[in-house]
C-alpha atoms as a PDB file:
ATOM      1  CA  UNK A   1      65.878  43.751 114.944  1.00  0.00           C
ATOM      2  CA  UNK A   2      64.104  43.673 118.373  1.00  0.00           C
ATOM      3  CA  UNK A   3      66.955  45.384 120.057  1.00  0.00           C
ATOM      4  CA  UNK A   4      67.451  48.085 117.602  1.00  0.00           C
ATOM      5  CA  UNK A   5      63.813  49.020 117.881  1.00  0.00           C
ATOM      6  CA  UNK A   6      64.167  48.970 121.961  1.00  0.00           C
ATOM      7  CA  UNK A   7      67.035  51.622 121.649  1.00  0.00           C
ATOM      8  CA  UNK A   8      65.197  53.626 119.185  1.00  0.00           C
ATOM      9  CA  UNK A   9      62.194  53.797 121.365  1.00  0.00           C
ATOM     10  CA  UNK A  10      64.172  54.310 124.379  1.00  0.00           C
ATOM     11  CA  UNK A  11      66.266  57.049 122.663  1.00  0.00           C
ATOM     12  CA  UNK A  12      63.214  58.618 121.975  1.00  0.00           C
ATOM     13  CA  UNK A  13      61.772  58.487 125.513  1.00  0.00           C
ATOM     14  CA  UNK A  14      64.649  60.049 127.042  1.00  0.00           C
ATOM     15  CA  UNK A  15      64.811  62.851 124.244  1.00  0.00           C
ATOM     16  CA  UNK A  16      60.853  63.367 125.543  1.00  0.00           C
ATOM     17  CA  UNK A  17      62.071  63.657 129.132  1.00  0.00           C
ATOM     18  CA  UNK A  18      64.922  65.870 128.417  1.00  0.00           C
ATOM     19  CA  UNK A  19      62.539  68.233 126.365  1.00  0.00           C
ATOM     20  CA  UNK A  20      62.363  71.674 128.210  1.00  0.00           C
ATOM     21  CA  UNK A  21      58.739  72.195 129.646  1.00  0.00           C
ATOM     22  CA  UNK A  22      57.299  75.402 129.348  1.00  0.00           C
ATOM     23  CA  UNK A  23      54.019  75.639 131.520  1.00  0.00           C
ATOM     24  CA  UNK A  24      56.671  74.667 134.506  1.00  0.00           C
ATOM     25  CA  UNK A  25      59.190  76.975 133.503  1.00  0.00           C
ATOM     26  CA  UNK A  26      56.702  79.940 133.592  1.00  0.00           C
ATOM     27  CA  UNK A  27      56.074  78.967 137.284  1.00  0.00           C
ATOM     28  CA  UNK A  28      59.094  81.173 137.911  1.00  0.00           C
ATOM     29  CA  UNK A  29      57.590  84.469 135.792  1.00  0.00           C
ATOM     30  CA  UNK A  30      54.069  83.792 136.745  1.00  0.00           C
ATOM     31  CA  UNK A  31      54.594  85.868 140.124  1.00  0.00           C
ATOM     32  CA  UNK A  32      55.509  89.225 138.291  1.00  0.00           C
ATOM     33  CA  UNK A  33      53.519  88.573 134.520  1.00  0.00           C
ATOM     34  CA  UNK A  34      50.634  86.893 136.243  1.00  0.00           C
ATOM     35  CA  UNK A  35      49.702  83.607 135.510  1.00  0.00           C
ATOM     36  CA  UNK A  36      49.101  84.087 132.233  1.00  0.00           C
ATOM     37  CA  UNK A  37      51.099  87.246 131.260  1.00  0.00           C
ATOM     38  CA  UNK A  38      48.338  89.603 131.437  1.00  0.00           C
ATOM     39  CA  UNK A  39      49.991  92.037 134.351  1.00  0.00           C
ATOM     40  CA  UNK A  40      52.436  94.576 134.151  1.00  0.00           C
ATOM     41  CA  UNK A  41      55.727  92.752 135.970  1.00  0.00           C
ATOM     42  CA  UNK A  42      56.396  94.875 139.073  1.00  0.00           C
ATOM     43  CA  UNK A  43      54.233  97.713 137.716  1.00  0.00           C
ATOM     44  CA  UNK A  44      56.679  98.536 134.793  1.00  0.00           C
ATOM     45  CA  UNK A  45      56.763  96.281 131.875  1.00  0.00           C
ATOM     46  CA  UNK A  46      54.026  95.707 129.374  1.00  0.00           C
ATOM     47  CA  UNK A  47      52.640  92.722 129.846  1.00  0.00           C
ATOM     48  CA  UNK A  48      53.773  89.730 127.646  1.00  0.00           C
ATOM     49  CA  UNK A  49      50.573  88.186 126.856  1.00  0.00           C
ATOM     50  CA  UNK A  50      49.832  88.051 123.029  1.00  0.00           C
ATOM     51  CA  UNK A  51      53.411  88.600 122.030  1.00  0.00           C
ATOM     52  CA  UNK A  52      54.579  86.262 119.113  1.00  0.00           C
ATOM     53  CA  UNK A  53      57.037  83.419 119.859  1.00  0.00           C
ATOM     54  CA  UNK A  54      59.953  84.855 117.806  1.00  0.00           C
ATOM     55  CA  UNK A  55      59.817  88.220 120.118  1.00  0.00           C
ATOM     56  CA  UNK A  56      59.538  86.515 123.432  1.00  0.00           C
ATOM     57  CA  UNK A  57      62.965  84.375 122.262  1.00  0.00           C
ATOM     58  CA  UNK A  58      64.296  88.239 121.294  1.00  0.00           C
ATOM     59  CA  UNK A  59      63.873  89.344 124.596  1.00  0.00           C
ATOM     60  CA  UNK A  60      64.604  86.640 126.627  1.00  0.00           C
ATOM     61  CA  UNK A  61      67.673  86.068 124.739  1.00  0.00           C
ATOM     62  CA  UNK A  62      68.491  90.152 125.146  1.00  0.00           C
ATOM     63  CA  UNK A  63      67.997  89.985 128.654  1.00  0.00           C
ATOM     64  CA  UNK A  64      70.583  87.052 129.171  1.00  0.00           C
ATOM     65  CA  UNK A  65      73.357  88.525 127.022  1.00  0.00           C
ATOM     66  CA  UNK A  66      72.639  91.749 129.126  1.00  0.00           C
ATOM     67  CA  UNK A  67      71.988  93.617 126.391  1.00  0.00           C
ATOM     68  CA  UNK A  68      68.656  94.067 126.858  1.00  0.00           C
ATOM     69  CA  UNK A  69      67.380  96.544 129.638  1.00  0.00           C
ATOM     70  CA  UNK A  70      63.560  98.002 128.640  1.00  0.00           C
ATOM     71  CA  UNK A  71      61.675  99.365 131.956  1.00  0.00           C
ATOM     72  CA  UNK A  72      64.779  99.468 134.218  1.00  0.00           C
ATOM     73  CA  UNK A  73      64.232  95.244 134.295  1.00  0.00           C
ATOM     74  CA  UNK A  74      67.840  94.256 132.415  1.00  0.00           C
ATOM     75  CA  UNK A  75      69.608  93.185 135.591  1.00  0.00           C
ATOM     76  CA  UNK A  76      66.434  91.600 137.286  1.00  0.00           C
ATOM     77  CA  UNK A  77      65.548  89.627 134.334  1.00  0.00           C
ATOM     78  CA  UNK A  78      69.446  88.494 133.644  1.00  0.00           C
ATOM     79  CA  UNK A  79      69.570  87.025 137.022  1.00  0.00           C
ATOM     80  CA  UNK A  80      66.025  85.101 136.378  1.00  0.00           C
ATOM     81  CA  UNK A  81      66.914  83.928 132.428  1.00  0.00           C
ATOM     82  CA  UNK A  82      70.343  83.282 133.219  1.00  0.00           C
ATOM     83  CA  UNK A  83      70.100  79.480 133.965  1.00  0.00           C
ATOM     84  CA  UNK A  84      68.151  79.133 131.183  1.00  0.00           C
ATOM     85  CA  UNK A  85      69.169  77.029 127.842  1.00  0.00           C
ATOM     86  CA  UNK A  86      68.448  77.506 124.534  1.00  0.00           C
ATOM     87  CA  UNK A  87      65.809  74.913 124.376  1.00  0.00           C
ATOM     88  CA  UNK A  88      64.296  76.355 127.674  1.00  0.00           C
ATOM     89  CA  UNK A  89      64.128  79.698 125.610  1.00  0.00           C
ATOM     90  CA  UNK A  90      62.161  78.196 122.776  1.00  0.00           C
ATOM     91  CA  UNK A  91      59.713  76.039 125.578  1.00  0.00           C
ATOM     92  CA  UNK A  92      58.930  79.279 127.427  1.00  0.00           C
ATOM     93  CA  UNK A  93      58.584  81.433 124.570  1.00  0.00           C
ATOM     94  CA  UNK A  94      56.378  78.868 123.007  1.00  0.00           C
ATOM     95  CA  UNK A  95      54.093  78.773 126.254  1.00  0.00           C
ATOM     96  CA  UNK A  96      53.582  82.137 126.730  1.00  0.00           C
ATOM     97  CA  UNK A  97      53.075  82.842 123.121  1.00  0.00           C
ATOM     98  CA  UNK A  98      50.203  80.638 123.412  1.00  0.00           C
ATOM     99  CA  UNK A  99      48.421  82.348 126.389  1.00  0.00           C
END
């Protein structure tokens, strides 16, 4: 009984560790939204801050398909989304839903 409630508990640390963190994956979009999405990214976009989770995900998603290409930023944001998964999707949109 002991060891099935060490694995259970360690299962669930490493799930925690594995979860995608959002505050340090805006790091990367902080330079061109500001850091809390309140600027216009290089001038052109709107800014993101006070968007709702579910069209954050829309977007980012668009942009990493490459079919997504508002302000002239489709091939700058592709190269900056594409690395990211699913789950890092739903952390970042989550963060900066929140700012």
């Amino acid at each position: 009984m002991k060891k099935l409630a060490v694995l259970t508990l360690a299962a669930a640390t490493a799930v925690t560790l594995m979860a995608a963190d959002g505050a340090a994956l805006y790091k990367k979009c902080a330079g061109c939204h500001g850091a809390h999405g309140e600027k216009k990214a290089l001038g052109k976009s709107a800014p993101i801050k006070g968007w709702p989770k579910e069209k954050i995900v829309e977007a980012l998603k668009g942009y990493k398909a490459g079919t997504r290409n508002v302000y002239g930023m489709g091939a700058l944001m592709k190269a900056q989304v594409a690395s990211l998964s699913d789950a890092d999707i739903e952390a970042l949109a989550d963060y900066i839903s929140k700012q």
